[in-house]
Protein backbone atom coordinates (compact mmCIF):
# COMPACT_ATOMS: atom_id res chain seq x y z
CA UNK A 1 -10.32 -22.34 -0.26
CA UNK A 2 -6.27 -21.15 -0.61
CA UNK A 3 -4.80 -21.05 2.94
CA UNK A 4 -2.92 -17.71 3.13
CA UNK A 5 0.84 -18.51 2.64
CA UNK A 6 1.64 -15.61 5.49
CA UNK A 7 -0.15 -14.31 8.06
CA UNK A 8 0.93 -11.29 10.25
CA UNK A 9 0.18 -10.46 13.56
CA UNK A 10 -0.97 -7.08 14.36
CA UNK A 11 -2.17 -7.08 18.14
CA UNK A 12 -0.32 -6.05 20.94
CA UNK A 13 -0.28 -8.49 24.25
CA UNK A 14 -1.73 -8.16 27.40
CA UNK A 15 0.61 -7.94 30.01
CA UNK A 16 1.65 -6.46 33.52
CA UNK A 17 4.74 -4.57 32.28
CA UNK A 18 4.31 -2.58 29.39
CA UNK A 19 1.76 0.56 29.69
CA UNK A 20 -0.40 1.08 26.80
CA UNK A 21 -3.33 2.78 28.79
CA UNK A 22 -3.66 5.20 31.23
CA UNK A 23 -3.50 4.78 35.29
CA UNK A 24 -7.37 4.23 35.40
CA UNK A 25 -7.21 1.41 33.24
CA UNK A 26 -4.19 -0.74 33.21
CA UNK A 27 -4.98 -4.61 33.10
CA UNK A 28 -3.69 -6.78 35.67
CA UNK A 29 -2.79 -10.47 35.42
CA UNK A 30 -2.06 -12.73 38.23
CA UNK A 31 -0.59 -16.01 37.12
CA UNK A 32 -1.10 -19.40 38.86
CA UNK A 33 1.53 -21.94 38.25
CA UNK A 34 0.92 -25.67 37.75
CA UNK A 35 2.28 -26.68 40.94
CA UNK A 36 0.36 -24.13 43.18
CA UNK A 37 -2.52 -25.86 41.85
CA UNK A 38 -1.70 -29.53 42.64
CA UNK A 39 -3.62 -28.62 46.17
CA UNK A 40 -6.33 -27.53 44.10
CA UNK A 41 -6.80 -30.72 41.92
CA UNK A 42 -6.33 -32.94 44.80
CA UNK A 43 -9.22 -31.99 46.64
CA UNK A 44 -10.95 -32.60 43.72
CA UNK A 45 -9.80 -35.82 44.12
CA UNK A 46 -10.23 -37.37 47.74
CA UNK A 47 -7.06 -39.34 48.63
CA UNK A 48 -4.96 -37.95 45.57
CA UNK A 49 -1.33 -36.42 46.68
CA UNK A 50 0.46 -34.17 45.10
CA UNK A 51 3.40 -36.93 44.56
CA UNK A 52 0.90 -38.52 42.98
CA UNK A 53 0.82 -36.20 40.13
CA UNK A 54 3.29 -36.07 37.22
CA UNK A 55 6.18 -33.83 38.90
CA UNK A 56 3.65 -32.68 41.33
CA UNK A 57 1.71 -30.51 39.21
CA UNK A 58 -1.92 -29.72 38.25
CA UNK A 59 -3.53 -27.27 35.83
CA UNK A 60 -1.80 -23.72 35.20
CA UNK A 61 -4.29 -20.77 34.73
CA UNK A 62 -4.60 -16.77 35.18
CA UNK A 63 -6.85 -14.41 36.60
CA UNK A 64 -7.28 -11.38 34.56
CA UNK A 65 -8.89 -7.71 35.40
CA UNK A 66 -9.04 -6.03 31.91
CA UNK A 67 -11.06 -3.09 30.48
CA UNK A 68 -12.64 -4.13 27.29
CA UNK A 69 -10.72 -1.38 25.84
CA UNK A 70 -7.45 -3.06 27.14
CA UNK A 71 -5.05 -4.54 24.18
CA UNK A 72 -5.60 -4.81 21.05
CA UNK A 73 -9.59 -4.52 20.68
CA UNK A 74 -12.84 -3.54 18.24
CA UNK A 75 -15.01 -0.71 19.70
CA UNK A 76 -18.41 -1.07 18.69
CA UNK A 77 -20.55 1.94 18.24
CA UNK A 78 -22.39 1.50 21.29
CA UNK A 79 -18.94 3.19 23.00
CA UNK A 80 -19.41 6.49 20.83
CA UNK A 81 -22.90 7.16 22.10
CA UNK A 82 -26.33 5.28 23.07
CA UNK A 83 -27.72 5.58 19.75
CA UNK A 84 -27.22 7.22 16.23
CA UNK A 85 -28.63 10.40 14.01
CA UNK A 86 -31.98 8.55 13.45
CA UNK A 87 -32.79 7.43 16.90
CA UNK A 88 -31.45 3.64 16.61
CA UNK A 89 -29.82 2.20 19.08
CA UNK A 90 -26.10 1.63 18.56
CA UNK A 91 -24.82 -1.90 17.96
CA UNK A 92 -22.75 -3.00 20.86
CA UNK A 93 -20.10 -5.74 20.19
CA UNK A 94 -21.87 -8.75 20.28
CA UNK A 95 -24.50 -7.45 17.71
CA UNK A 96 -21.56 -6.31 15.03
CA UNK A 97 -22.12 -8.58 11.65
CA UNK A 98 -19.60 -11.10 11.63
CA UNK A 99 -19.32 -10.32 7.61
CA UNK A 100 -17.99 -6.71 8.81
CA UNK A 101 -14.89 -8.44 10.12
CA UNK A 102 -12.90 -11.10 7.23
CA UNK A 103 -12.43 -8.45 4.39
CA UNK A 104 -9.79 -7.02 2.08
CA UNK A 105 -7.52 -4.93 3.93
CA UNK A 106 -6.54 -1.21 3.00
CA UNK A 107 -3.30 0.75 5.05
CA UNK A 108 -3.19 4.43 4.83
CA UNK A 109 0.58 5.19 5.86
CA UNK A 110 0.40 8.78 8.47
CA UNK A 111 3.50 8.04 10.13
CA UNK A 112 5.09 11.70 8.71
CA UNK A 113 2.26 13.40 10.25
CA UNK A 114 3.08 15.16 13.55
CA UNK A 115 1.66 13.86 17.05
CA UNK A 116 -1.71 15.18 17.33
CA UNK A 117 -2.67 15.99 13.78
CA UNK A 118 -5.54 15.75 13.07
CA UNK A 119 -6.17 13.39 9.41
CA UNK A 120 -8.79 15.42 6.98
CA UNK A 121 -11.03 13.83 4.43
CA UNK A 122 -8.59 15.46 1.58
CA UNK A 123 -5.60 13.06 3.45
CA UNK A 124 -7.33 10.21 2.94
CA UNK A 125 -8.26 10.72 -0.38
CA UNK A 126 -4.45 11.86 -1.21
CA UNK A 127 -3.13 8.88 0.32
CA UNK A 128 -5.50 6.37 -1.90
CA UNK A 129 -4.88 8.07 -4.67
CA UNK A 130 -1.23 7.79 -4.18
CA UNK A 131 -1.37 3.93 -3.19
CA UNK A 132 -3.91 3.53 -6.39
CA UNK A 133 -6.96 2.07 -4.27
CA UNK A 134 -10.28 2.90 -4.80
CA UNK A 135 -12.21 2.57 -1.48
CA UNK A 136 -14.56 -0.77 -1.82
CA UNK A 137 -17.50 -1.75 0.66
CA UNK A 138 -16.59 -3.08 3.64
CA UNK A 139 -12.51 -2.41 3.17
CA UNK A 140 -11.52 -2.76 6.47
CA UNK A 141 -9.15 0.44 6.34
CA UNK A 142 -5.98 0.43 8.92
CA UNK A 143 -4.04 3.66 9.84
CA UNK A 144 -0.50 3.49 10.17
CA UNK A 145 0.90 6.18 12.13
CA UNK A 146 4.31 6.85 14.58
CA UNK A 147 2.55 5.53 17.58
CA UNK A 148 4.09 1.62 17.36
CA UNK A 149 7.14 3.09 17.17
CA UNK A 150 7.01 3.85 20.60
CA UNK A 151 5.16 1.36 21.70
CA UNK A 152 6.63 -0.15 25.25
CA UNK A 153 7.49 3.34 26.23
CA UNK A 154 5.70 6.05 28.50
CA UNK A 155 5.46 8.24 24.63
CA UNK A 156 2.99 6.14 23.91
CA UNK A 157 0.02 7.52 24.34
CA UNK A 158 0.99 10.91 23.45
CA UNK A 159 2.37 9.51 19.94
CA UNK A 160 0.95 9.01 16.76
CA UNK A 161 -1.47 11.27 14.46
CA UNK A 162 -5.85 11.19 15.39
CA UNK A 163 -9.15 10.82 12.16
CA UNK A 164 -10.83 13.40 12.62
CA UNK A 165 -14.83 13.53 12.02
CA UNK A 166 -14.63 14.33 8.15
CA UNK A 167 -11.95 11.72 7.73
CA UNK A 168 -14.14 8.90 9.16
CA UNK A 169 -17.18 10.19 7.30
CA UNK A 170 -14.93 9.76 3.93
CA UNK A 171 -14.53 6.11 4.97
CA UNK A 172 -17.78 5.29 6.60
CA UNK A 173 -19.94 7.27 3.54
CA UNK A 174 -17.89 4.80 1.12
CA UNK A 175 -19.22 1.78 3.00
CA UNK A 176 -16.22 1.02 5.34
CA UNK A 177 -17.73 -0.57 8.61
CA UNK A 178 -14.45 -1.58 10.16
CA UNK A 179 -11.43 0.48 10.47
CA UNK A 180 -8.23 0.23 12.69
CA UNK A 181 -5.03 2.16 13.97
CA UNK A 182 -1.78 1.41 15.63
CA UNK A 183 -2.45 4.31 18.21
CA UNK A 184 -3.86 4.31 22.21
CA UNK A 185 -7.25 5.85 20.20
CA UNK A 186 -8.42 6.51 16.68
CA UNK A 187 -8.84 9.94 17.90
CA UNK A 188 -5.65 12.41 18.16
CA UNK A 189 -4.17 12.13 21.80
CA UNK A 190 -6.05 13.14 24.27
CA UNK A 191 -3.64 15.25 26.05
CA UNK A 192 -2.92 17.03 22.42
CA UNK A 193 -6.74 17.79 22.33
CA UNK A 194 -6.78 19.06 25.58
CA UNK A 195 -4.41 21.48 24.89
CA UNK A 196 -6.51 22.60 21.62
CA UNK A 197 -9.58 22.57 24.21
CA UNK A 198 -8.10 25.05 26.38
CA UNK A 199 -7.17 27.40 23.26
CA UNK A 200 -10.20 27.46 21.27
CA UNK A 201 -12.96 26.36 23.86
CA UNK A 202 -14.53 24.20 21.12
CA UNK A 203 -16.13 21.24 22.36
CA UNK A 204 -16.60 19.91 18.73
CA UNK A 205 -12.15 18.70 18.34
CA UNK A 206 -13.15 16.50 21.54
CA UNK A 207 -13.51 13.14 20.29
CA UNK A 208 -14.81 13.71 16.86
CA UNK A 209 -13.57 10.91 14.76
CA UNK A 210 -15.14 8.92 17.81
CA UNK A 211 -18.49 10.63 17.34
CA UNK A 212 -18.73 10.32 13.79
CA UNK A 213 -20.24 7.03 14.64
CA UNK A 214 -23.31 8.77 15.51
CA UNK A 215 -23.76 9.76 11.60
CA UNK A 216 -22.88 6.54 10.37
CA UNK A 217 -21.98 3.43 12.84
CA UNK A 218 -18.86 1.94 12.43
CA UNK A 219 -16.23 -0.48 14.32
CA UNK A 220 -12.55 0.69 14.41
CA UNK A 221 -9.86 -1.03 16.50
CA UNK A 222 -7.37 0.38 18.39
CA UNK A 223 -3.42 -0.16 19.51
CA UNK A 224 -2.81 -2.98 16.33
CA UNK A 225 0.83 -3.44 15.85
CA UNK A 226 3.09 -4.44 13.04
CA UNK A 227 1.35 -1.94 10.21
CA UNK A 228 4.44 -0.92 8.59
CA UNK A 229 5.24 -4.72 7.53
CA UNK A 230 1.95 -4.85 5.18
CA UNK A 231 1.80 -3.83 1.98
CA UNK A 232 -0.89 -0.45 1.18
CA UNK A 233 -3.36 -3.21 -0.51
CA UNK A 234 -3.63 -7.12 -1.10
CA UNK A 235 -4.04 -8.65 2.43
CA UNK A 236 -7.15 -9.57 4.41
CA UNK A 237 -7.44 -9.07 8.14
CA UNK A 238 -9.43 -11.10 9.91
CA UNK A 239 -10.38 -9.05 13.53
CA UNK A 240 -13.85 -11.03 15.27
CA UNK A 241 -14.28 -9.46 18.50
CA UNK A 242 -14.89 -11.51 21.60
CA UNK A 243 -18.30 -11.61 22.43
CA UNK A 244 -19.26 -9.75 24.96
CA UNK A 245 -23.09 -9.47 26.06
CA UNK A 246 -23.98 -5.55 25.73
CA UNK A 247 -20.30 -4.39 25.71
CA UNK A 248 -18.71 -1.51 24.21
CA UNK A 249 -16.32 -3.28 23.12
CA UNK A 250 -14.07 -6.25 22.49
CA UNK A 251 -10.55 -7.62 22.33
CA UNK A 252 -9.62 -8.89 19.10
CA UNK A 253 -6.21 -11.24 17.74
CA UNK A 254 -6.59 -9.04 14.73
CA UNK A 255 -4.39 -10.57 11.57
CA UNK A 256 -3.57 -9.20 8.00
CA UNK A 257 -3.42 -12.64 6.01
CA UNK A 258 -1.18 -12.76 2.41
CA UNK A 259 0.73 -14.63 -0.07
């Protein structure tokens, strides 16, 4: 097997300081430092002193409260709804096929289109055609839009064009089973929506790219990072979700690997 001669990393970190959810979700992290826990280890230890350690210090370690929709993660179907068009239950993350998540790579570049726009089938298509990629099985298809651009600032989750339900059938009726963006959600933002909720009253904009899971069930991943340094074609991410018993979802160290 050739060992990739780059690999890039496009995850975002988990961390106290920079909001990339809203107030209802934000991760916390409490760190524990090697020498608060020389008390720790020497109780362990009956007789053992801290002095006894090397410069007094023990194990380091964190405590972490996360979301599994915190960071850079895989939603599995299971978080779209409780089970699809023919009655099956949706796949939650620890049931998603391993083979869904070590393909070739595909980037659609959206980062002209406006905040809140919503992508159309006829995008997509456009925007293979104009990278030369026909879609292939199990692609694993990332959207690059504005949103990492403002990553790290409070635009964040207000930036960035949404898929919309025909878009994701395009992908998902082609046999793409993962698909990512650089965005807080594969849908348009959710304050953007709102606003189109409130003028047209029509419940079906609400989370449609989302729900097209129900016709099809899919994986996408949300809040990557670094898009606009791969190439439209010839990488392969690599994205396995933790495994989480029955979860919605997963945090990933997603990866576009290339020579």
């Amino acid at each position: 097997m050739q060992i990739p001669s780059k690999i890039i990393d496009i995850s975002i970190p988990l961390n106290n300081d920079v909001v990339t959810d809203p107030d209802i979700m934000l991760p916390t992290i409490e760190y524990v430092s090697n020498k608060e826990n020389a008390d720790l280890m020497c109780e362990m230890f009956p007789g053992l002193k801290p002095d006894d350690l090397p410069d007094g210090e023990a194990w380091s370690w964190e405590k972490i409260t996360l979301w599994t929709h915190n960071g850079t993660h895989m939603d599995a179907p299971y978080h779209y709804h409780s089970h699809d068009k023919n009655g099956d239950p949706m796949k939650t993350i620890d049931q998603v096929p391993l083979e869904w998540c070590f393909r070739p790579g595909v980037k659609l570049d959206f980062r002209h289109l406006e905040d809140g726009h919503v992508v159309t089938a006829s995008e997509v298509e456009a925007e293979l055609e104009r990278i030369g990629h026909e879609l292939q099985p199990l692609d694993i298809v990332l959207i690059n839009t504005r949103a990492s651009e403002c990553y790290g600032t409070d635009q964040y989750l207000l930036a960035g064009a949404g898929m919309g339900r025909e878009a994701t059938l395009y992908l998902t009726e082609r046999g793409v089973r993962v698909t990512g963006i650089d965005a807080w959600s594969w849908d348009a933002p959710f304050a953007i929506t709102a606003q189109h909720w409130q003028e047209t009253g029509d419940a079906s904009i609400i989370w449609e790219g989302h729900y097209a899971g129900i016709e099809q069930q899919y994986c996408h991943m949300e809040k990557l990072f670094n898009l606009e340094k791969l190439p439209a074609t010839g990488f392969t991410v690599a994205c396995f979700p933790v495994k989480i018993t029955a979860a919605s979802g997963g945090w990933t160290r997603a990866v576009a690997m290339l020579d």
